[in-house]
Protein backbone atom coordinates (compact mmCIF):
# COMPACT_ATOMS: atom_id res chain seq x y z
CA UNK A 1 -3.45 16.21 15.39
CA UNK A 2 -0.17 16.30 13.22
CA UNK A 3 3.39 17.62 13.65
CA UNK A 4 5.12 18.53 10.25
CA UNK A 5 8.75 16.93 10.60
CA UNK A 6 10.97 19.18 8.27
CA UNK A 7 13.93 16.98 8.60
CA UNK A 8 11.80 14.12 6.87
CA UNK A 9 8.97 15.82 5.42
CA UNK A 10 6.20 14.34 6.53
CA UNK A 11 3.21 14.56 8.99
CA UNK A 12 3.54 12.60 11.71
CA UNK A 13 0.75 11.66 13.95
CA UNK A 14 0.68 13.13 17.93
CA UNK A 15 -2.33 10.89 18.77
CA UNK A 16 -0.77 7.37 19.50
CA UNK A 17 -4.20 5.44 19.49
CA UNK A 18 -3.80 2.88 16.96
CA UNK A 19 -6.04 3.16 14.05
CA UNK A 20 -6.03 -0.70 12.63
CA UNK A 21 -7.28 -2.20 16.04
CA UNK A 22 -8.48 1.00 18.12
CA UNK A 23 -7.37 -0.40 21.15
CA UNK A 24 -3.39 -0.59 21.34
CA UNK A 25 -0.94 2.66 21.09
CA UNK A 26 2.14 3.38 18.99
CA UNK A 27 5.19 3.17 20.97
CA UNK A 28 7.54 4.23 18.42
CA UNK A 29 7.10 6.84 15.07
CA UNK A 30 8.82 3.93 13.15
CA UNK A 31 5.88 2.09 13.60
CA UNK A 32 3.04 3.89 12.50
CA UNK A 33 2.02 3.63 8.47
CA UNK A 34 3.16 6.38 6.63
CA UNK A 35 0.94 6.28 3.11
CA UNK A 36 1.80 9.06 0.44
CA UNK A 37 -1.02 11.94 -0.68
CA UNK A 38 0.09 13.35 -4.28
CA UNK A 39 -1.40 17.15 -5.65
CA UNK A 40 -0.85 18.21 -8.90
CA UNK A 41 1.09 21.73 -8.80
CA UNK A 42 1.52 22.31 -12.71
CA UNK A 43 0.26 20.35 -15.73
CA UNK A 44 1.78 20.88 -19.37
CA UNK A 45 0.51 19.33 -22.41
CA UNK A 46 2.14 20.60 -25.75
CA UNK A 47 1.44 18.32 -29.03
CA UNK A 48 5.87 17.10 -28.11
CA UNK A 49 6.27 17.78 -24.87
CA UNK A 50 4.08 16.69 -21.87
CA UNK A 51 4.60 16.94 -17.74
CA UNK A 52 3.44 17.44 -14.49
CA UNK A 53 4.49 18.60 -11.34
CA UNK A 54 3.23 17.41 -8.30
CA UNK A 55 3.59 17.56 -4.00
CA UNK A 56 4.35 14.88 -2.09
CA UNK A 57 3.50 14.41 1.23
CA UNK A 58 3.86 11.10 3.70
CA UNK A 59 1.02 11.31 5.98
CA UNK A 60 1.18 9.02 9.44
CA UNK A 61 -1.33 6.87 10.36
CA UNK A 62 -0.86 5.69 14.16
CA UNK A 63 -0.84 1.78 14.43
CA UNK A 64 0.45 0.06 17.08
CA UNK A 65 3.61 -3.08 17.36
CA UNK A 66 1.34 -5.51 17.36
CA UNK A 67 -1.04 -4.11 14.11
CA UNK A 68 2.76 -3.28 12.17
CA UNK A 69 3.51 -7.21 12.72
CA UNK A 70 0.54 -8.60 11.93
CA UNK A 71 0.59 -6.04 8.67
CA UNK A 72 4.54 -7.41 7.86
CA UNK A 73 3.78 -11.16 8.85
CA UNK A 74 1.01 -11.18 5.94
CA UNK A 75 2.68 -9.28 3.18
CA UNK A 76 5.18 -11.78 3.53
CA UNK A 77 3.02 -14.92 3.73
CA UNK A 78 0.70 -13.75 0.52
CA UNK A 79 3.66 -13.18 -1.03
CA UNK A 80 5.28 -16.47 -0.69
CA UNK A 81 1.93 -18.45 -1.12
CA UNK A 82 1.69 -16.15 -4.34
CA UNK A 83 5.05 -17.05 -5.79
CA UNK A 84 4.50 -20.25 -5.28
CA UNK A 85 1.33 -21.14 -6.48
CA UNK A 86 2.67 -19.17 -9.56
CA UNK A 87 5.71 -21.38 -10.32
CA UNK A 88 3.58 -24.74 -9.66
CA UNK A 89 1.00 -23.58 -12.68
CA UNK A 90 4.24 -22.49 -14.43
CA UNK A 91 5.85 -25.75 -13.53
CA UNK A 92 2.38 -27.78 -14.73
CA UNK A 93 2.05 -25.67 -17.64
CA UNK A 94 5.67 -26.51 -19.34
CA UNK A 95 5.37 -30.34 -18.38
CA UNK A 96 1.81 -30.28 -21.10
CA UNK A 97 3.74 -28.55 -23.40
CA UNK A 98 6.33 -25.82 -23.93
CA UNK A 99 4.29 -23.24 -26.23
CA UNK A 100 1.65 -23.57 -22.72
CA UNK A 101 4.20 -22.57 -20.40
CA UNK A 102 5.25 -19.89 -22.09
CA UNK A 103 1.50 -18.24 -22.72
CA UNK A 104 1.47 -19.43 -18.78
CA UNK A 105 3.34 -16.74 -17.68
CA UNK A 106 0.93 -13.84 -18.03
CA UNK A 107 -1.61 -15.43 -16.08
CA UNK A 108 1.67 -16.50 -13.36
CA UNK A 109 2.64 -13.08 -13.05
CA UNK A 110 -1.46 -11.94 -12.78
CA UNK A 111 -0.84 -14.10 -10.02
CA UNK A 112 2.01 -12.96 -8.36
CA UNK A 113 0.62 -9.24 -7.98
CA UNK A 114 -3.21 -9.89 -7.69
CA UNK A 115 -3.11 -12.99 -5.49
CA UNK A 116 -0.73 -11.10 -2.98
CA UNK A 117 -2.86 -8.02 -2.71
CA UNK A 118 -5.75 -10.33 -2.19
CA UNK A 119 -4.23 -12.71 0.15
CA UNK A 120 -2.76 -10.17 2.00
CA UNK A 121 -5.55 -8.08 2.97
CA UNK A 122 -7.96 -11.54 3.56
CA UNK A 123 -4.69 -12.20 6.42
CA UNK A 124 -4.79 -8.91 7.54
CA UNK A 125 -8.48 -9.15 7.86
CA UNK A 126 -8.76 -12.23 9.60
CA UNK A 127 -6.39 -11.09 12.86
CA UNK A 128 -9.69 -8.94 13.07
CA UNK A 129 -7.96 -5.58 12.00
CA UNK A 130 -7.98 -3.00 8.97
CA UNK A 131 -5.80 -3.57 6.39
CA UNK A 132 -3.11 -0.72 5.81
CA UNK A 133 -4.50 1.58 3.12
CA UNK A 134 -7.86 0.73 4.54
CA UNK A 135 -6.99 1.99 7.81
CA UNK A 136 -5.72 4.98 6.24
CA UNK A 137 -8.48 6.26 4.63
CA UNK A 138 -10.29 6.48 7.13
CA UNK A 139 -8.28 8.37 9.26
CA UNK A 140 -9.39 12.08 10.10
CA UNK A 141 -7.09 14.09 8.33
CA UNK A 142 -6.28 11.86 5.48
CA UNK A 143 -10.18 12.68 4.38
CA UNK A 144 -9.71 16.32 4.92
CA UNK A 145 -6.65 16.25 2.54
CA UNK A 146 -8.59 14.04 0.17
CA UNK A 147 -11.09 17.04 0.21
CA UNK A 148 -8.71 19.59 0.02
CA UNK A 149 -7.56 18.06 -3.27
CA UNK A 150 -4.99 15.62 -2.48
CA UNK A 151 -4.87 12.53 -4.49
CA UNK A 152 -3.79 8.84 -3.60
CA UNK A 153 -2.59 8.03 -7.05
CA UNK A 154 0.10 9.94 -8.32
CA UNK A 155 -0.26 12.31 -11.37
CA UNK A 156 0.87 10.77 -14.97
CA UNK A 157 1.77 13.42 -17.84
């Protein structure tokens, strides 16, 4: 069950089972994931002028201390490891030659953003729990939303 909270505007969970693990509780709202559902209110698309208007809502997904830690702890891990395995091929790259280090820093900043998704969620995974968005869609009334015609992405005129 969920508890709209006006003064933030968002749902916030009243089961305190965590959903990453199943087997701790969430002591605190502060720690629970809160991951945002978008619906499209209003779409215009005139030959000069587009837009769209959307709703926002956070959603909470209960997770417990431990699960939020283990969740922070890799983010920031993959994205050291990232960043620097992306300035040592940057690094390698302008010692062959300058013209290579330059081309070099597409595939860095590939890097940067793909390696730390990746390594992130193989951390995450390997503590033996669900990685964040995982673990949030497959919460209950995250998939009703998603039915109801809530979106993860948000809209683009």
């Amino acid at each position: 069950m969920y508890v709209f909270n006006q003064a933030r505007k968002r749902l916030e969970p009243t089961d305190t089972k965590c959903q990453y693990c199943e087997s701790g509780h969430s002591s605190h709202m502060e720690d629970n994931y809160f991951l945002s559902l978008y619906k499209e209110q209003d779409r215009t698309n005139i030959i000069v002028y587009r837009s769209v208007k959307y709703q926002k809502i956070p959603v909470g997904i209960s997770r417990c201390k431990s699960c939020r830690n283990i969740h922070e702890a890799a983010a920031t891990k993959a994205g050291w490891i990232s960043v620097g395995i992306a300035i040592g091929l940057e690094l390698i790259l302008f010692k062959i030659d300058l013209l290579w280090g330059f081309i070099g820093i597409f595939p860095a900043l590939l890097i940067i953003f793909g390696g730390t998704d990746y390594l992130q969620k193989k951390f995450v995974e390997d503590q033996g729990i669900s990685p964040k968005v995982d673990g949030a869609k497959q919460n209950e009334a995250v998939q009703h939303l998603v039915m109801s015609g809530w979106s993860f992405t948000m809209p683009t005129a």
